[in-house]
Every structure is written in C-alpha cells, then in structure tokens.
C-alpha atoms as a PDB file:
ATOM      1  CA  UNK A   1      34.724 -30.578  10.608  1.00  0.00           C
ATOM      2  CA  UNK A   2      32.264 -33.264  11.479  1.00  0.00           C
ATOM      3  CA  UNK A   3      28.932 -33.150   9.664  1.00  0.00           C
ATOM      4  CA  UNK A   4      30.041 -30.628   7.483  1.00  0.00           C
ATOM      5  CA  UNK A   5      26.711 -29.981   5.138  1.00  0.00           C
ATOM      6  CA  UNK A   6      27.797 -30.200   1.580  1.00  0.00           C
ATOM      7  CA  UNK A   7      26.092 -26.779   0.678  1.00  0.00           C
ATOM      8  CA  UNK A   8      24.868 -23.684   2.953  1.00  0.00           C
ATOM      9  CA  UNK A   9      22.371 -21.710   1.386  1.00  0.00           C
ATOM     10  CA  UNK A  10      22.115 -18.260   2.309  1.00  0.00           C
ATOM     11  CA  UNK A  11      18.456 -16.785   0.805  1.00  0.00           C
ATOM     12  CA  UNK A  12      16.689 -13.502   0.564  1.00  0.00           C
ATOM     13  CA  UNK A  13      12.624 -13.354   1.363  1.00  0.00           C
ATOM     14  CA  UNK A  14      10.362 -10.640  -0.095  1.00  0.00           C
ATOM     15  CA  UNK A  15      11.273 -11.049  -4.199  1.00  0.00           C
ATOM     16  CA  UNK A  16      12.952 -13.854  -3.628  1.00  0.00           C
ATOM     17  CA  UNK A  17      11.648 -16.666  -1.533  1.00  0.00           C
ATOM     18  CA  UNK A  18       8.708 -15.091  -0.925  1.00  0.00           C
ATOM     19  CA  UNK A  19       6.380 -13.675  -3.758  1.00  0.00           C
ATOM     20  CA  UNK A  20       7.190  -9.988  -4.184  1.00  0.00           C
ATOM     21  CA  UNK A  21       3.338  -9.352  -4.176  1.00  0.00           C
ATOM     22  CA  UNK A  22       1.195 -12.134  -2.331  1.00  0.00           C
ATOM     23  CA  UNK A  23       4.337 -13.240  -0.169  1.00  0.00           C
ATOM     24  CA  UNK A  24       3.564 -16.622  -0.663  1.00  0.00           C
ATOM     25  CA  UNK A  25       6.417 -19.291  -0.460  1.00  0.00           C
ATOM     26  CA  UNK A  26       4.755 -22.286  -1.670  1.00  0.00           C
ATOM     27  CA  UNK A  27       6.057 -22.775  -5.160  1.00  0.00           C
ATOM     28  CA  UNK A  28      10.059 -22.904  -3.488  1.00  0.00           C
ATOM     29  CA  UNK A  29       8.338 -26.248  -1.492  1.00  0.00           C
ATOM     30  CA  UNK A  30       9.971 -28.980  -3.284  1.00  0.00           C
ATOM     31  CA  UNK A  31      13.241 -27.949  -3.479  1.00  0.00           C
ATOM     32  CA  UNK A  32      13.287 -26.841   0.383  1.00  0.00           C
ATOM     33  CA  UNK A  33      12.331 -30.294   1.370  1.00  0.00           C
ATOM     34  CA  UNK A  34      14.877 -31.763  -0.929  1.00  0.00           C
ATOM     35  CA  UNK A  35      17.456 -29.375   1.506  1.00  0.00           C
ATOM     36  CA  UNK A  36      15.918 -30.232   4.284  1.00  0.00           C
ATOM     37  CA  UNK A  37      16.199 -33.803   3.544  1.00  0.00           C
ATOM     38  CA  UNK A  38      19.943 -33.184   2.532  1.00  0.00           C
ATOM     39  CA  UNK A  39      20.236 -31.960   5.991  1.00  0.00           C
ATOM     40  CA  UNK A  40      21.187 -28.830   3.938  1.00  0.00           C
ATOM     41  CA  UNK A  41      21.183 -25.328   6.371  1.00  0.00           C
ATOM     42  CA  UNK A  42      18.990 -22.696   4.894  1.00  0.00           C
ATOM     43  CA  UNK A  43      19.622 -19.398   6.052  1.00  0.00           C
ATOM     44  CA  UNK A  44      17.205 -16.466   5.942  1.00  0.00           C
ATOM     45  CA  UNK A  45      18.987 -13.248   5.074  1.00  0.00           C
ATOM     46  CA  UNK A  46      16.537 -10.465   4.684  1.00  0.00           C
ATOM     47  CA  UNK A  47      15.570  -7.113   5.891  1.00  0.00           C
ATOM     48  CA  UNK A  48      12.903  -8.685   8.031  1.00  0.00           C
ATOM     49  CA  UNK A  49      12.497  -8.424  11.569  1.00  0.00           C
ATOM     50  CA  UNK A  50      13.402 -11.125  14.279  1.00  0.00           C
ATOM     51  CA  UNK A  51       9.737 -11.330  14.973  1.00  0.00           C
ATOM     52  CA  UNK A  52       8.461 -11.601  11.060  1.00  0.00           C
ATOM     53  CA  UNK A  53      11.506 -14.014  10.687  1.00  0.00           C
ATOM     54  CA  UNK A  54      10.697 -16.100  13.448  1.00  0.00           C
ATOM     55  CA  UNK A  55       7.427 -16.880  11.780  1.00  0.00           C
ATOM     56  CA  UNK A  56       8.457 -17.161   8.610  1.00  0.00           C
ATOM     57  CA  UNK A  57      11.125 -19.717   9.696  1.00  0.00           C
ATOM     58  CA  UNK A  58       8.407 -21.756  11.768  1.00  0.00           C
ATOM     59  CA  UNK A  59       6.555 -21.997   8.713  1.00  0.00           C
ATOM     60  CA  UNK A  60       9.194 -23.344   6.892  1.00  0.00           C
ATOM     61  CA  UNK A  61      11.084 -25.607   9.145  1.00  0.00           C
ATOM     62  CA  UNK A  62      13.635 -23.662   9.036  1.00  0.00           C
ATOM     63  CA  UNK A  63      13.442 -22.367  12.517  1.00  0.00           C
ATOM     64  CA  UNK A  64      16.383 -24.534  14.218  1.00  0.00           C
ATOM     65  CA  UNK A  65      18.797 -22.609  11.495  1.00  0.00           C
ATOM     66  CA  UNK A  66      20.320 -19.333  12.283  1.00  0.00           C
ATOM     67  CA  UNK A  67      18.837 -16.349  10.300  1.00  0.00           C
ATOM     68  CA  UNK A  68      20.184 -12.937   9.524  1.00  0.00           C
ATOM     69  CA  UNK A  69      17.711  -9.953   9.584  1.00  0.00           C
ATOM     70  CA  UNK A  70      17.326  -6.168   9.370  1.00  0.00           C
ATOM     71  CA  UNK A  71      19.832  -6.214   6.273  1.00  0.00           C
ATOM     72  CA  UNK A  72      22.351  -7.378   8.067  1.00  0.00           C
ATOM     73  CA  UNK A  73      22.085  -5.945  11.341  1.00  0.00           C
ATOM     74  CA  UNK A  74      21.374  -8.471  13.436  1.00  0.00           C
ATOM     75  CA  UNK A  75      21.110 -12.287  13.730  1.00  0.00           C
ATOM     76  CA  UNK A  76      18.516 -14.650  15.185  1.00  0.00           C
ATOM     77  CA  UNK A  77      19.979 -17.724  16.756  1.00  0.00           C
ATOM     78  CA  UNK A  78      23.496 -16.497  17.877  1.00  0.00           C
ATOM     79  CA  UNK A  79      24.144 -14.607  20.434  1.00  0.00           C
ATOM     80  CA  UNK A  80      24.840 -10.977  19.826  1.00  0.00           C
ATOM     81  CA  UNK A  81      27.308  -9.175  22.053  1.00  0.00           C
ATOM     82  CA  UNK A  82      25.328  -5.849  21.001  1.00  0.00           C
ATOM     83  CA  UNK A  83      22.268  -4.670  22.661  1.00  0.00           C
ATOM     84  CA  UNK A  84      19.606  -3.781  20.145  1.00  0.00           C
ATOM     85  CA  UNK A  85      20.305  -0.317  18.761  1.00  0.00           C
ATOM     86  CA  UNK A  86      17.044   0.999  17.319  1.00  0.00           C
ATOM     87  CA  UNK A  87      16.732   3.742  19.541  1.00  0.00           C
ATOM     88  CA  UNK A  88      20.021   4.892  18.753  1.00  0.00           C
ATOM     89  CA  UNK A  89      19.410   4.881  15.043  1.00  0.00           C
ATOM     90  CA  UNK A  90      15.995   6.853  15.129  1.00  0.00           C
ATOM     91  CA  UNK A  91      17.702   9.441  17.264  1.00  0.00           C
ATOM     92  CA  UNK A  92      20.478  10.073  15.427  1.00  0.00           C
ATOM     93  CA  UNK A  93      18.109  10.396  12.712  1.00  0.00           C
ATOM     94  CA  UNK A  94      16.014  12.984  13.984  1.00  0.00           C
ATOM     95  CA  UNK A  95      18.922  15.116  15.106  1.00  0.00           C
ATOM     96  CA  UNK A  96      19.672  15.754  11.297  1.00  0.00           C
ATOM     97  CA  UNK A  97      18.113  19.241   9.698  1.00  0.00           C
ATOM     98  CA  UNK A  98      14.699  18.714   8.806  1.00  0.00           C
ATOM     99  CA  UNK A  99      15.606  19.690   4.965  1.00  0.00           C
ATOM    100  CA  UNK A 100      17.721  16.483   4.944  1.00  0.00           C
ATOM    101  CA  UNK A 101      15.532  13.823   6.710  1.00  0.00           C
ATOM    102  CA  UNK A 102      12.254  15.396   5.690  1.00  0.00           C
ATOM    103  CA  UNK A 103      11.997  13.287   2.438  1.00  0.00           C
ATOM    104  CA  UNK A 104      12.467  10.048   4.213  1.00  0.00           C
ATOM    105  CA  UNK A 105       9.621   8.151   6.054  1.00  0.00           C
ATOM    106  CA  UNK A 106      10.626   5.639   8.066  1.00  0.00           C
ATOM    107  CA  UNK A 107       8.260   2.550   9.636  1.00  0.00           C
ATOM    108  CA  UNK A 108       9.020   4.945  13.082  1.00  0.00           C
ATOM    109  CA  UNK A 109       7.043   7.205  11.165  1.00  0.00           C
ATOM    110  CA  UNK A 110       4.129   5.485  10.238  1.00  0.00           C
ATOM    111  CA  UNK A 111       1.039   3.838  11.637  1.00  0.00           C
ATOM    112  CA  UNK A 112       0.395   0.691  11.511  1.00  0.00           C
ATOM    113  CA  UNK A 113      -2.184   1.173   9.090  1.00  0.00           C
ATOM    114  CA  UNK A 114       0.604   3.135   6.941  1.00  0.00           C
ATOM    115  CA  UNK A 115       2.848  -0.072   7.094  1.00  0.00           C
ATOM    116  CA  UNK A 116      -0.023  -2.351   6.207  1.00  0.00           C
ATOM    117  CA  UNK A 117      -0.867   0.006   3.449  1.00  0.00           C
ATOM    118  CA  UNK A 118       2.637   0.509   2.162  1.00  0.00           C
ATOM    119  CA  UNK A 119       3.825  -2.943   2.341  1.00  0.00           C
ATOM    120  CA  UNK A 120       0.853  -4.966   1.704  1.00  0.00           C
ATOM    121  CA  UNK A 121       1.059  -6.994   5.036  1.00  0.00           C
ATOM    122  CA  UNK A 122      -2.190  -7.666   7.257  1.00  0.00           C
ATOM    123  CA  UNK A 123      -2.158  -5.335  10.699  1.00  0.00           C
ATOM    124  CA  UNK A 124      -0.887  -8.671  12.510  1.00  0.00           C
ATOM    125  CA  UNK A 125       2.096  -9.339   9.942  1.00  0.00           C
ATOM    126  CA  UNK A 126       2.731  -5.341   9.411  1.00  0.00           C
ATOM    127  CA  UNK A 127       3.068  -4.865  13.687  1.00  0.00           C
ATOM    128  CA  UNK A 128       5.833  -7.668  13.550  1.00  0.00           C
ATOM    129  CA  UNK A 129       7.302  -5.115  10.874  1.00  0.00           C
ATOM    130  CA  UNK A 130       7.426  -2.550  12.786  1.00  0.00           C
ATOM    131  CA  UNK A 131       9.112  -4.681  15.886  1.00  0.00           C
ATOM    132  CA  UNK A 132      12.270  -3.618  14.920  1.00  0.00           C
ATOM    133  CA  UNK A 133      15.656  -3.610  16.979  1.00  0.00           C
ATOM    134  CA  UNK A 134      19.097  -2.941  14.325  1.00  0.00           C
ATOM    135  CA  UNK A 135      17.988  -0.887  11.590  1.00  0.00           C
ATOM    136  CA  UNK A 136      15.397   1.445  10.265  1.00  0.00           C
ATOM    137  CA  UNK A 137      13.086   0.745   6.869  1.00  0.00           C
ATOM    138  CA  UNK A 138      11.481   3.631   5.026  1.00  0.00           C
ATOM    139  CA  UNK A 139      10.520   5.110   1.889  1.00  0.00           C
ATOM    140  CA  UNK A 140      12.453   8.125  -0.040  1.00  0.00           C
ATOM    141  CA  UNK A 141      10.046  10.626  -1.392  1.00  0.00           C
ATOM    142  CA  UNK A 142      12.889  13.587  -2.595  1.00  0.00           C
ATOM    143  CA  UNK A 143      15.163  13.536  -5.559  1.00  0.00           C
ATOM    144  CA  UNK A 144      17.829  11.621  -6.447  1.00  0.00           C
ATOM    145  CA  UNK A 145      20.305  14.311  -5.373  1.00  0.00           C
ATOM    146  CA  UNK A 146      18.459  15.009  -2.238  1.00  0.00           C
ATOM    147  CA  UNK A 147      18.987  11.285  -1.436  1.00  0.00           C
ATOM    148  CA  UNK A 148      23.075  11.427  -1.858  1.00  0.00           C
ATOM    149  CA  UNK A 149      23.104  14.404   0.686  1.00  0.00           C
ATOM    150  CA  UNK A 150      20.750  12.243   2.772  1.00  0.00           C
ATOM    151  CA  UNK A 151      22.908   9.450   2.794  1.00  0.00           C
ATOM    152  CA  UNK A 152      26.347  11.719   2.886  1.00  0.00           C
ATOM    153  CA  UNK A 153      24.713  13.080   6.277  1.00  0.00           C
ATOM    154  CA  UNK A 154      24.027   9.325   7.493  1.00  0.00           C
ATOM    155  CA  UNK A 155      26.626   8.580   6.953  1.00  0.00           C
ATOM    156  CA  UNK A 156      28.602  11.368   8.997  1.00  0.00           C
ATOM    157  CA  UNK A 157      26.906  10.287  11.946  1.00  0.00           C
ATOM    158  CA  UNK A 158      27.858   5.938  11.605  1.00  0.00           C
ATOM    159  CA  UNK A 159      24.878   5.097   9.680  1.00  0.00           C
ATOM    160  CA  UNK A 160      24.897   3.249   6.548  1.00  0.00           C
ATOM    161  CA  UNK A 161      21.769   3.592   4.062  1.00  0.00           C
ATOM    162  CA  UNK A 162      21.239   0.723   1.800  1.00  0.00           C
ATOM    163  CA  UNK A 163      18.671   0.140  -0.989  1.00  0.00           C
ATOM    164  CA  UNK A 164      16.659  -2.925  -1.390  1.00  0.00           C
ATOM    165  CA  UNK A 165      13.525  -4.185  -3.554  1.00  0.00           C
ATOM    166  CA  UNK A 166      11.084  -2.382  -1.936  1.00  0.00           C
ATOM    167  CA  UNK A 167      12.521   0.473   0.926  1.00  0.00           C
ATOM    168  CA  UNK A 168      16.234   2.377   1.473  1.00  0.00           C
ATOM    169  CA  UNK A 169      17.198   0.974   5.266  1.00  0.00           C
ATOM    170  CA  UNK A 170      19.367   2.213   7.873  1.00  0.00           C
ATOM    171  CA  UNK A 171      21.298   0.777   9.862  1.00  0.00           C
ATOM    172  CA  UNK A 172      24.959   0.931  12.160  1.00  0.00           C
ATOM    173  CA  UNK A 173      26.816  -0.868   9.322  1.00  0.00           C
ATOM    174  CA  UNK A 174      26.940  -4.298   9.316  1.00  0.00           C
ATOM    175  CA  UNK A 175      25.702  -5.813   6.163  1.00  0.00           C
ATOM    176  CA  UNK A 176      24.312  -9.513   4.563  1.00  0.00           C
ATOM    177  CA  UNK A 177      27.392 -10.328   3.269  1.00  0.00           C
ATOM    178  CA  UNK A 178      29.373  -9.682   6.902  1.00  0.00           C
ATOM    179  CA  UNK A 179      26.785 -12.102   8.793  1.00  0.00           C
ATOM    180  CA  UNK A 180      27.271 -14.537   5.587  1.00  0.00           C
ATOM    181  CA  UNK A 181      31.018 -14.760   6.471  1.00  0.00           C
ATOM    182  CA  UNK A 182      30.514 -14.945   9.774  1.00  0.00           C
ATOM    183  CA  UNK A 183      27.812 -18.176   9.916  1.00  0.00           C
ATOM    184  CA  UNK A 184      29.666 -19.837   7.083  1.00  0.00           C
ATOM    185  CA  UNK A 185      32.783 -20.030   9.050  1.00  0.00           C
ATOM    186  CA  UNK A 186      30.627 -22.102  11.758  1.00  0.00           C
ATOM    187  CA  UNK A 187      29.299 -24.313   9.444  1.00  0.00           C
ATOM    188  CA  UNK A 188      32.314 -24.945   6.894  1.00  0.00           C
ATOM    189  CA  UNK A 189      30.456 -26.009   4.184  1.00  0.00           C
ATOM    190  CA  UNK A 190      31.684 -27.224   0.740  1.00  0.00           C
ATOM    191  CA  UNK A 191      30.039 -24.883  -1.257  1.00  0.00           C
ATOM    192  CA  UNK A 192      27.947 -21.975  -0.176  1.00  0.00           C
ATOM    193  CA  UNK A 193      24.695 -20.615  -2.245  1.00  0.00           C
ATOM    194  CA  UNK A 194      23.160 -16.967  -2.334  1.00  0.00           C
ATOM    195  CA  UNK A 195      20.064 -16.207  -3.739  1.00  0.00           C
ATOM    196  CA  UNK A 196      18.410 -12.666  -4.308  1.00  0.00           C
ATOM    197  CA  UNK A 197      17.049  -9.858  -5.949  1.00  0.00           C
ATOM    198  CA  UNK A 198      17.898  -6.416  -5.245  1.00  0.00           C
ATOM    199  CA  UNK A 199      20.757  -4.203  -4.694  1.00  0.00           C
ATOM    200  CA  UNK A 200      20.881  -4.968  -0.354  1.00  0.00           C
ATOM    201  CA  UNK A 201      22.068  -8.945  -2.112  1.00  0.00           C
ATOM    202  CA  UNK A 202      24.979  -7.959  -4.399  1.00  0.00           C
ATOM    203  CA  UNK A 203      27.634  -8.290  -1.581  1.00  0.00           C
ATOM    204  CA  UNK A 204      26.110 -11.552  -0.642  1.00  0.00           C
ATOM    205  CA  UNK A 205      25.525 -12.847  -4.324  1.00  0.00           C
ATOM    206  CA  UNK A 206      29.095 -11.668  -5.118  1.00  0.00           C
ATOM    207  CA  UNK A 207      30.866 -13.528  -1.623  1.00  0.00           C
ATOM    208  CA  UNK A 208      29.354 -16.606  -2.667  1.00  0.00           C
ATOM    209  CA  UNK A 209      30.926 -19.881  -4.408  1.00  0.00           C
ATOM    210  CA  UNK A 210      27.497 -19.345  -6.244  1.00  0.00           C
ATOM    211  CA  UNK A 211      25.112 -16.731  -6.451  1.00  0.00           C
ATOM    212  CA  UNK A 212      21.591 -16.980  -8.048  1.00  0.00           C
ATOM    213  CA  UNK A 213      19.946 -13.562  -9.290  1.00  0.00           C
ATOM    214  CA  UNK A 214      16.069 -14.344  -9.491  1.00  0.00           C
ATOM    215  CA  UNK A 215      13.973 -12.597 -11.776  1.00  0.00           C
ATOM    216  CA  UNK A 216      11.332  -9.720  -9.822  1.00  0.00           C
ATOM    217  CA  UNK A 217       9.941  -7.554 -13.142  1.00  0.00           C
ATOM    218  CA  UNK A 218       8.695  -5.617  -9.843  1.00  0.00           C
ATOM    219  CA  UNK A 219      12.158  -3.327  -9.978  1.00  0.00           C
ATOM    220  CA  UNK A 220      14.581  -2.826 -12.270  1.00  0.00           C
ATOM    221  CA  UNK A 221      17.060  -6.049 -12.826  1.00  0.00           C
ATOM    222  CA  UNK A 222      20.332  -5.815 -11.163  1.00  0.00           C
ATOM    223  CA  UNK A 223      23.681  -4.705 -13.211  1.00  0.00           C
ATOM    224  CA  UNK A 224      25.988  -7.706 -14.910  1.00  0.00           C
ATOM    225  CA  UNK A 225      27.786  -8.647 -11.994  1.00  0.00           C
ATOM    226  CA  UNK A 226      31.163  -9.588 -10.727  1.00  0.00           C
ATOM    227  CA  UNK A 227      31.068 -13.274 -11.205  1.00  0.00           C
ATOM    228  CA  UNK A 228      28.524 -13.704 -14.523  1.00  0.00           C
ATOM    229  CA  UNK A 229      30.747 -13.854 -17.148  1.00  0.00           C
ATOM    230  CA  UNK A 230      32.218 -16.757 -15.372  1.00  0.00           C
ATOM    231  CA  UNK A 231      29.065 -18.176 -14.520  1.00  0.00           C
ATOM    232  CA  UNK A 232      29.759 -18.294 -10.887  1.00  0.00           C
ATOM    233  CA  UNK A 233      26.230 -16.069 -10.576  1.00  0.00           C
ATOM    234  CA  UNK A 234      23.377 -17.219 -12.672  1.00  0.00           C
ATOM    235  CA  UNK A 235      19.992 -15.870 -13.190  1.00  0.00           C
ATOM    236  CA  UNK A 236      16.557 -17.137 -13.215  1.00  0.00           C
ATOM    237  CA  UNK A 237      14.052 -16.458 -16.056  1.00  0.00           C
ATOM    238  CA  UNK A 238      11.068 -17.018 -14.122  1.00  0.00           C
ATOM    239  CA  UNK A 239      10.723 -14.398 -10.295  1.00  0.00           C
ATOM    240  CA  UNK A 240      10.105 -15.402  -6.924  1.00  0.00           C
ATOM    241  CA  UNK A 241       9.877 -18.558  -5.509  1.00  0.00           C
ATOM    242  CA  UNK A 242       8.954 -20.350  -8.424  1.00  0.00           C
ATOM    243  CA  UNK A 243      12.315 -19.281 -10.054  1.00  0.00           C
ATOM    244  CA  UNK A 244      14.194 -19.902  -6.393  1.00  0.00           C
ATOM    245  CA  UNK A 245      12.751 -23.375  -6.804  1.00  0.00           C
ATOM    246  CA  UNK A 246      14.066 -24.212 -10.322  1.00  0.00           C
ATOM    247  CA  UNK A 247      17.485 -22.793  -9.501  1.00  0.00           C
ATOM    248  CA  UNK A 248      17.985 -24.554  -6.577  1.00  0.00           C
ATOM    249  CA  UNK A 249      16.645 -27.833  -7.898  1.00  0.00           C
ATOM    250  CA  UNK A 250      18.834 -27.335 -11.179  1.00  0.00           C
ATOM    251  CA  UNK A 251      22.024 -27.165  -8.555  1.00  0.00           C
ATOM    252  CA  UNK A 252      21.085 -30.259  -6.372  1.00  0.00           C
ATOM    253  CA  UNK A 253      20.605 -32.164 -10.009  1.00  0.00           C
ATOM    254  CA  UNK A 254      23.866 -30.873 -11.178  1.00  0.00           C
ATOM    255  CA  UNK A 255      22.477 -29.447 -14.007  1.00  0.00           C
ATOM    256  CA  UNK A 256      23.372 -25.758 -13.505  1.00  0.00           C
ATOM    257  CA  UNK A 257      26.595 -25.269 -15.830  1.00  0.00           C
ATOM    258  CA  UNK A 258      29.049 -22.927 -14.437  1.00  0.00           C
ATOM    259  CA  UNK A 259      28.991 -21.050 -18.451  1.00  0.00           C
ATOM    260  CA  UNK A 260      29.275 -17.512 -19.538  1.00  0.00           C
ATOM    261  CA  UNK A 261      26.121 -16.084 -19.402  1.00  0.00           C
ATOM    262  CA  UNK A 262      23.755 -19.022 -18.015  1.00  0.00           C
ATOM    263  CA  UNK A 263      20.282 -18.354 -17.183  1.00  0.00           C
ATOM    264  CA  UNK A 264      17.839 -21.374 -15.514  1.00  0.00           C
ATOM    265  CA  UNK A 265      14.507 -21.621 -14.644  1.00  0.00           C
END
C-alpha cells in the first residue's frame, strides 16, 4: 500500500489523553507533534460524542483523521451505512420493568446541569455530551447483583452494557476494538498502538501489536492482561497525558523494550 504510515495509533480521551479531572491535553503535546510530523494517524477512540470529538480533534489537529466514538458505536469520518440509533436504544430501555432500569441514570435522564455536575464539563462542553446518536452513558446507583440482572435484561433485548472509567454505556454492540479492525485495515500500517485506561480499552489494548495501559489512581488499575508477560502491553507509572506522552515518546525513540513486566514513564 502506498504511504503506508509506519504506526497507527489508536487512543482513548478522558484518563487517558485527556486529564481524568481538568481534561486538559497539553502535557501529551510533544509527542503528538512528533506523530504528526511522522505523518503518523492518530485515532480518537472514546466514549465521546461526534460533537465533543469533533472539537477535541480540531484542537488537536487531528481532525482530518477518522475517530471512533460512543464506545464503539459509531465513527466520525467514514461513512456509516446505519442511521443513528439513539432513539432506539432509550426505548428499548424504558420498555424494561422499572425494578431493573430504575438504578440506572442515563445522560437521557439528566439535565444539563446534572451532566455538567456529574461529569465536570462546562454547560457548553456537557450539551455536546448529551448530543448523542449510538449509545447511551449513565451512572449505576444499585448493587452489584442488581447490575448483572440489568445487564442480563440488556442484553435480551440487543444491547450490550460496557463499563468504562467514569459511566456503564449502552449501546447495539459494536465495540473499540471492532472499529480498530476495521480503520486499520484501511490504513495497513506496520505496527498499530492502543493506549487506555479502563475496562471499555481491554479489547482494543489486547488487538493491538502494542498496547499501553496508563496509570488513572482515579479507578481501580486494570487486571494483568493478555499480552504483559510478553511485554506486548506496557504500563505507564505516571496517569493521563503526561504518562501518554512518555509512552509514546519512549516508542518513537525505540526505547520501550518488549520485556516481561515493563513499565515506562
């Protein structure tokens, strides 16, 4: 394939990229010019919304790069065969008993205000939140076992729940890791790169040639996964962007040794 980038790099935002807290990106600066320089793609995978993407990818540079959002249930910058299925989801939803779904409060659920609140976003960045077409966000207030029947139900009816760093999100199925395969087979690259943070990126951490696990003392840290003993997933020592930076500068030096149990950054 002509122009086939030597890398594709495939990141999470909010823990990741972004500060879990202030959501500030600036620290992950150097090394994103270094990939833009590279003519390296960077591609957004988060449980964003095409709107809050779009913004975030402006901001960036990033915006002339395909991004996947919602968790995986839709793309920005390919065409989707699929009309937006929001609607869908929230009705479905609501059709469950009340003793199932009652624990579960979804952005369709809240104000703005409540969004802004919950997530820490101004009113501006927290209505782009709740702009949302593929999948459904929300907090889970119930027990543990309430949550399996929750999710059993869900998933009776098509929809898969999935937990990430900060909300459990719904959604008709189609995950990071599926849009991951999908984009890399367009670009071909030599070597593709996953960074993330919470359970929603183990798929995608796992399907990559190399996976990055950054630090976020926000949550608890992920399990030893498939691919760390070999050193084909590292982790960072220091969270957020800071540690996305010294990861992915540690890679383009060709400093990050593929050894049992490496940690960078």
């Amino acid at each position: 394939m002509q122009n086939r980038p030597p890398f594709l790099v495939f990141s999470d935002l909010d823990g990741t990229l972004l500060d879990h807290t202030t959501y500030d990106w600036t620290p992950a600066k150097p090394a994103l010019k270094r990939l833009t320089d590279m003519d390296v793609p960077v591609v957004l995978a988060t449980s964003k919304t095409a709107a809050e993407v779009r913004v975030v990818q402006r901001e960036m540079g990033l915006a002339h790069y395909p991004a996947i959002v919602e968790n995986g249930a839709g793309v920005v910058g390919v065409s989707e065969a699929a009309p937006p299925k929001y609607t869908k989801l929230r009705s479905r939803l609501n059709a469950l008993p009340a003793e199932l779904h009652r624990p579960f409060i979804g952005f369709g659920d809240m104000s703005l205000d409540d969004v802004a609140k919950t997530t820490g976003l101004s009113r501006d960045a927290a209505a782009l939140a709740k702009d949302r077409e593929f999948s459904e966000p929300g907090l889970w207030t119930g027990t543990a076992d309430q949550q399996s029947n929750f999710i059993a139900a869900l998933a009776q009816c098509g929809i898969l729940a999935r937990a990430g760093g900060r909300f459990l999100t719904l959604s008709f199925g189609k995950t990071k890791k599926d849009r991951m395969s999908d984009i890399a087979r367009h670009y071909a690259p030599r070597t593709s790169i996953a960074l993330g943070d919470a359970p929603n990126d183990v798929e995608m951490l796992e399907y990559a040639d190399l996976g990055v696990i950054i630090a976020n003392p926000h949550h608890a840290p992920l399990p030893r996964l498939t691919g760390e003993d070999s050193g084909r997933i590292i982790r960072t020592r220091t969270p957020g962007p800071g540690g996305w930076n010294a990861a992915m500068n540690s890679i383009l030096d060709g400093q990050t040794l593929l050894t049992k149990g490496n940690s960078i950054g």
